[in-house]
Protein backbone atom coordinates (compact mmCIF):
# COMPACT_ATOMS: atom_id res chain seq x y z
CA UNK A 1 0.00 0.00 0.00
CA UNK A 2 1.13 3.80 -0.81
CA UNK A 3 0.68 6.69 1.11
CA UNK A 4 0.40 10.11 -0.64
CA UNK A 5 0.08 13.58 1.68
CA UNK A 6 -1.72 16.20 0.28
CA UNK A 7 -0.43 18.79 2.92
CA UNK A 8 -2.22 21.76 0.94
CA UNK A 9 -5.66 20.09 0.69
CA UNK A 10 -6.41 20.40 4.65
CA UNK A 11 -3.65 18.00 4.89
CA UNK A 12 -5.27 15.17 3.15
CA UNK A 13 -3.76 11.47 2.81
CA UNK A 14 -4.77 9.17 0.42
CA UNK A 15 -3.96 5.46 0.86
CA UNK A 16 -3.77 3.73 -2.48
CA UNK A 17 -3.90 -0.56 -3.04
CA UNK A 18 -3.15 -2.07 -5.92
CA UNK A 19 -5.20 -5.68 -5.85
CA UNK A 20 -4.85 -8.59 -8.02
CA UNK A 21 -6.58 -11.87 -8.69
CA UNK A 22 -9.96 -10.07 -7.18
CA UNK A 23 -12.38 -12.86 -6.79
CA UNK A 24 -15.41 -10.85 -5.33
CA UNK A 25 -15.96 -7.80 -7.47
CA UNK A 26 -19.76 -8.60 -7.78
CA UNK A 27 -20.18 -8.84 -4.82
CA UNK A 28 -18.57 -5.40 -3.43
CA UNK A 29 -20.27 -3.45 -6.45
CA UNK A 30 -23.49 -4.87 -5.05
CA UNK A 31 -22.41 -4.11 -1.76
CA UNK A 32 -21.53 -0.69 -2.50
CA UNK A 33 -25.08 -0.02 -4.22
CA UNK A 34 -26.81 -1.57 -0.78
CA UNK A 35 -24.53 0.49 1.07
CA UNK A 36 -25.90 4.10 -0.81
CA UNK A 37 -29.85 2.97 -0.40
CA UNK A 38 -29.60 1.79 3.60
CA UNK A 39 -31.07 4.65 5.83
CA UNK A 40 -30.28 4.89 9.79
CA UNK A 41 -27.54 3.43 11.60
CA UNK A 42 -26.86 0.21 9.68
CA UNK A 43 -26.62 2.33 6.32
CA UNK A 44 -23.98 4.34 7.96
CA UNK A 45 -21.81 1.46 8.89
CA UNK A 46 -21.83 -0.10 6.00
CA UNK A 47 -20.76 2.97 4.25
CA UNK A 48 -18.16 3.64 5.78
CA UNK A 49 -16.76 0.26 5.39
CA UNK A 50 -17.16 0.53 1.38
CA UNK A 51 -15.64 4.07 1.57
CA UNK A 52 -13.38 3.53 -1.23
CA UNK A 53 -12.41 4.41 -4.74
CA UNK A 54 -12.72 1.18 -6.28
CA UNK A 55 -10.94 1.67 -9.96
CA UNK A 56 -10.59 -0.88 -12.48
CA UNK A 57 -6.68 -0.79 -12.42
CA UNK A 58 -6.59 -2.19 -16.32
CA UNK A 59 -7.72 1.61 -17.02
CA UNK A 60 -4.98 3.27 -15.31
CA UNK A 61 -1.53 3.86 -17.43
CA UNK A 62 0.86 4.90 -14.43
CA UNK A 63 0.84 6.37 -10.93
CA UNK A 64 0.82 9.90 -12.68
CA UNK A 65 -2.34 9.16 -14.18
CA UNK A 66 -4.44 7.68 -10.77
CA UNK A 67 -2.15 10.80 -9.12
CA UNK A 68 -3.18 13.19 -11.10
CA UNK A 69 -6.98 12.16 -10.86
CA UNK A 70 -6.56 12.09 -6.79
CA UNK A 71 -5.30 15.63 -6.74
CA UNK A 72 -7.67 17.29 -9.03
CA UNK A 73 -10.59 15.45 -6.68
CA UNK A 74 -9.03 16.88 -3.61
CA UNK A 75 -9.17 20.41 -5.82
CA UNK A 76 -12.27 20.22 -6.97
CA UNK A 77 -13.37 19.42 -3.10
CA UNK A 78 -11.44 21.98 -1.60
CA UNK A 79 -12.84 24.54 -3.67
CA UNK A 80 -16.54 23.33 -3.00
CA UNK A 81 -16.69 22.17 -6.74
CA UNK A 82 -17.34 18.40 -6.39
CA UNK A 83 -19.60 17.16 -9.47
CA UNK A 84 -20.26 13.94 -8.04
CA UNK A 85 -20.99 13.34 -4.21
CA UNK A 86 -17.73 12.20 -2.89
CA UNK A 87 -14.65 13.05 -3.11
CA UNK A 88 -14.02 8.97 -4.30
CA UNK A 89 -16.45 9.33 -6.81
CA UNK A 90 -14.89 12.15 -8.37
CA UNK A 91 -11.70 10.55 -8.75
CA UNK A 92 -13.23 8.22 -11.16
CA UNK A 93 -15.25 11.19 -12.58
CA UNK A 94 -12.05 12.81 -13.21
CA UNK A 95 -10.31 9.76 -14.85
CA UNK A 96 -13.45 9.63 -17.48
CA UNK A 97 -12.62 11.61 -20.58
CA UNK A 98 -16.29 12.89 -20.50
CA UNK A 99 -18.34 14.35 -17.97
CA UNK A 100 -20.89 11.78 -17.92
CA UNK A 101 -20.94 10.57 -14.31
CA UNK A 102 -22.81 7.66 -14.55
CA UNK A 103 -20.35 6.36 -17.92
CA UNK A 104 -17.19 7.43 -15.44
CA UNK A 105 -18.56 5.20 -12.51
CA UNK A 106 -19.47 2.16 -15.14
CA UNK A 107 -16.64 2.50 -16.67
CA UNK A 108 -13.54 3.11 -14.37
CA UNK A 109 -15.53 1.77 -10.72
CA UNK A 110 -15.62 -2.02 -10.22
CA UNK A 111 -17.62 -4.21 -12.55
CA UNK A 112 -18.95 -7.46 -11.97
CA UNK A 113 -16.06 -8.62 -14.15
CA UNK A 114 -12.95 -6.69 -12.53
CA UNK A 115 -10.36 -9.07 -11.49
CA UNK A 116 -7.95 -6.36 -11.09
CA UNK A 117 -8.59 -3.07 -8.79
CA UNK A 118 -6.99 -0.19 -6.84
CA UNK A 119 -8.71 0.95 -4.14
CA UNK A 120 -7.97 4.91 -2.71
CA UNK A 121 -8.94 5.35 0.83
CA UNK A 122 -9.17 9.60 0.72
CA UNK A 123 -8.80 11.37 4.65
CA UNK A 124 -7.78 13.71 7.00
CA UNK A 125 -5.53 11.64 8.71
CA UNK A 126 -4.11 7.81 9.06
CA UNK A 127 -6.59 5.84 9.62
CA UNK A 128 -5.55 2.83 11.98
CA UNK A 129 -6.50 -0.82 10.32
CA UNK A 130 -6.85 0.91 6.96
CA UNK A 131 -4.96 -1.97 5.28
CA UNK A 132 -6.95 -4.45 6.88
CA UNK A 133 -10.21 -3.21 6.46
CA UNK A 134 -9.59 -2.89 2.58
CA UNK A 135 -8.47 -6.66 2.64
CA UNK A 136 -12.08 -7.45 4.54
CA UNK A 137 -13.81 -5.87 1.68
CA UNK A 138 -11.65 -7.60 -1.50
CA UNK A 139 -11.05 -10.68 -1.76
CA UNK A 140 -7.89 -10.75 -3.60
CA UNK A 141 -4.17 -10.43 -3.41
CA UNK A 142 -2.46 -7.13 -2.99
CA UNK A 143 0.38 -6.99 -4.87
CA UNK A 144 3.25 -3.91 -5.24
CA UNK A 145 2.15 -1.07 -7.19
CA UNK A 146 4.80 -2.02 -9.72
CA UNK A 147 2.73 -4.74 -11.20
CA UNK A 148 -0.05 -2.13 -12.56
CA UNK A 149 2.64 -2.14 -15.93
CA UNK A 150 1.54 -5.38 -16.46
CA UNK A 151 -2.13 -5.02 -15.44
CA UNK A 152 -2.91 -2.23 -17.88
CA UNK A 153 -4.78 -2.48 -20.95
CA UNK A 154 -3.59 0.12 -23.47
CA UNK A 155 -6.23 -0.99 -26.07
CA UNK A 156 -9.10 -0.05 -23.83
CA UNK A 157 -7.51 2.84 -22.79
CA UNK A 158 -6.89 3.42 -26.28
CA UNK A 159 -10.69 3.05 -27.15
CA UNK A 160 -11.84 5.32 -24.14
CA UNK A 161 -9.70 8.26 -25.17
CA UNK A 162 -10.45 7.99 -28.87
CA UNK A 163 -6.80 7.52 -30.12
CA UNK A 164 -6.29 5.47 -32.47
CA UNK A 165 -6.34 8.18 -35.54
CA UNK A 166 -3.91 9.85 -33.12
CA UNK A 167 -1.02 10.94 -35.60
CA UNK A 168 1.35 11.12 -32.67
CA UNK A 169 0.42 7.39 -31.89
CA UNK A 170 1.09 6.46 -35.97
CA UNK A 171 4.09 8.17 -36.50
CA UNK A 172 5.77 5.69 -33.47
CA UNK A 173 3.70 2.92 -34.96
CA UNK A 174 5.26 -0.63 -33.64
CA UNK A 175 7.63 1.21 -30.84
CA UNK A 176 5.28 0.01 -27.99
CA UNK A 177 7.20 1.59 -25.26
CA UNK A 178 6.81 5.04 -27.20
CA UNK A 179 3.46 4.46 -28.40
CA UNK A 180 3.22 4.04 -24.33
CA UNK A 181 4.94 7.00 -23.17
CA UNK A 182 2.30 9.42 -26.07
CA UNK A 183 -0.83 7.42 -24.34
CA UNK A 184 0.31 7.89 -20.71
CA UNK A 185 0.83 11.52 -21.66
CA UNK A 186 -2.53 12.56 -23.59
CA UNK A 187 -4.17 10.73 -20.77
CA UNK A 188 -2.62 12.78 -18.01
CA UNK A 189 -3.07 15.42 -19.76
CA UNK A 190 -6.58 14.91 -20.31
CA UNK A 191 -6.99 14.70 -16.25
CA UNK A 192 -5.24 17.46 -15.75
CA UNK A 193 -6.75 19.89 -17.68
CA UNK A 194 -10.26 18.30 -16.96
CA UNK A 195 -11.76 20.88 -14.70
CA UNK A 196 -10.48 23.96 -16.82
CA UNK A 197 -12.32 21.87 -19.84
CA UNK A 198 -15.51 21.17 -18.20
């Protein structure tokens, strides 16, 4: 797990996981739509123990790009500008190269099918148990953040961002580490400069 410190967002950490061989994403997208519809007490608990970004890590192209999604959440909350309800929710809305929140969730949250996730805890502080409490909610292996190279799937990625008439992208045509390197970059780029765009 990776720790990030935000000190200029009201001294914010962010705890990031990087899971692998997830057995149970059904279940904790089910769980997580439960969670939002429960009322009283009970609802509360079991929000809080699905209070998580849950991102499809096949999506993500490096820890720039999930960094850079992270920090303009934490912007857009600590200006008062969140466009979805929670500060999680808005990293994936960020990470979506539209603004539709609903296509952001579906696509970049956990599907039924996600075998691969990273899940960002956002706070004001450490929170004690925080590694074991994401472990209670995936069932899966967490693995070293260096794996996501071999996780991610550029052709998705690819499809998402509508590059493949990129001419930067055919001029390197059959370099894959450049073709890389131009994806990663349009993409954090694209995440970047999403709240001046929208």
């Amino acid at each position: 797990m990776e720790t990030y410190y935000y000190s200029q967002f009201n001294h914010a950490v962010v705890h990031v996981a990087l899971f692998d061989d997830v057995t149970n994403a059904a279940a904790i997208r089910s769980r997580i739509v439960q969670a939002a519809r429960n009322l009283g007490v009970d609802g509360n608990t079991e929000r809080e123990a699905v209070n998580f970004a849950f991102i499809d890590a096949r999506l993500i192209s490096s820890p720039l790009h999930l960094q850079t999604a992270i920090y303009q959440a934490l912007l857009s909350e600590a200006q008062g500008q969140l466009r979805t309800k929670t500060v999680h929710s808005e990293i994936l809305w960020a990470l979506n190269p539209t603004n539709n929140i609903t296509e952001a969730i579906r696509r970049y949250g956990v599907s039924d099918e996600s075998t691969t996730l990273i899940v960002a805890r956002v706070d004001v502080s450490d929170t004690p148990d925080l590694q074991c409490r994401m472990c209670d909610v995936i069932q899966g292996c967490m693995v070293p953040f260096q794996a996501l190279v071999k996780m991610t799937d550029w052709t998705i990625i690819k499809k998402h961002y509508k590059l493949d008439s990129e001419s930067a992208l055919k001029e390197v045509q059959g370099n894959l580490d450049r073709e890389r390197s131009i994806i990663d970059n349009i993409v954090v780029s694209s995440v970047a400069m999403k709240n001046v765009m929208a």
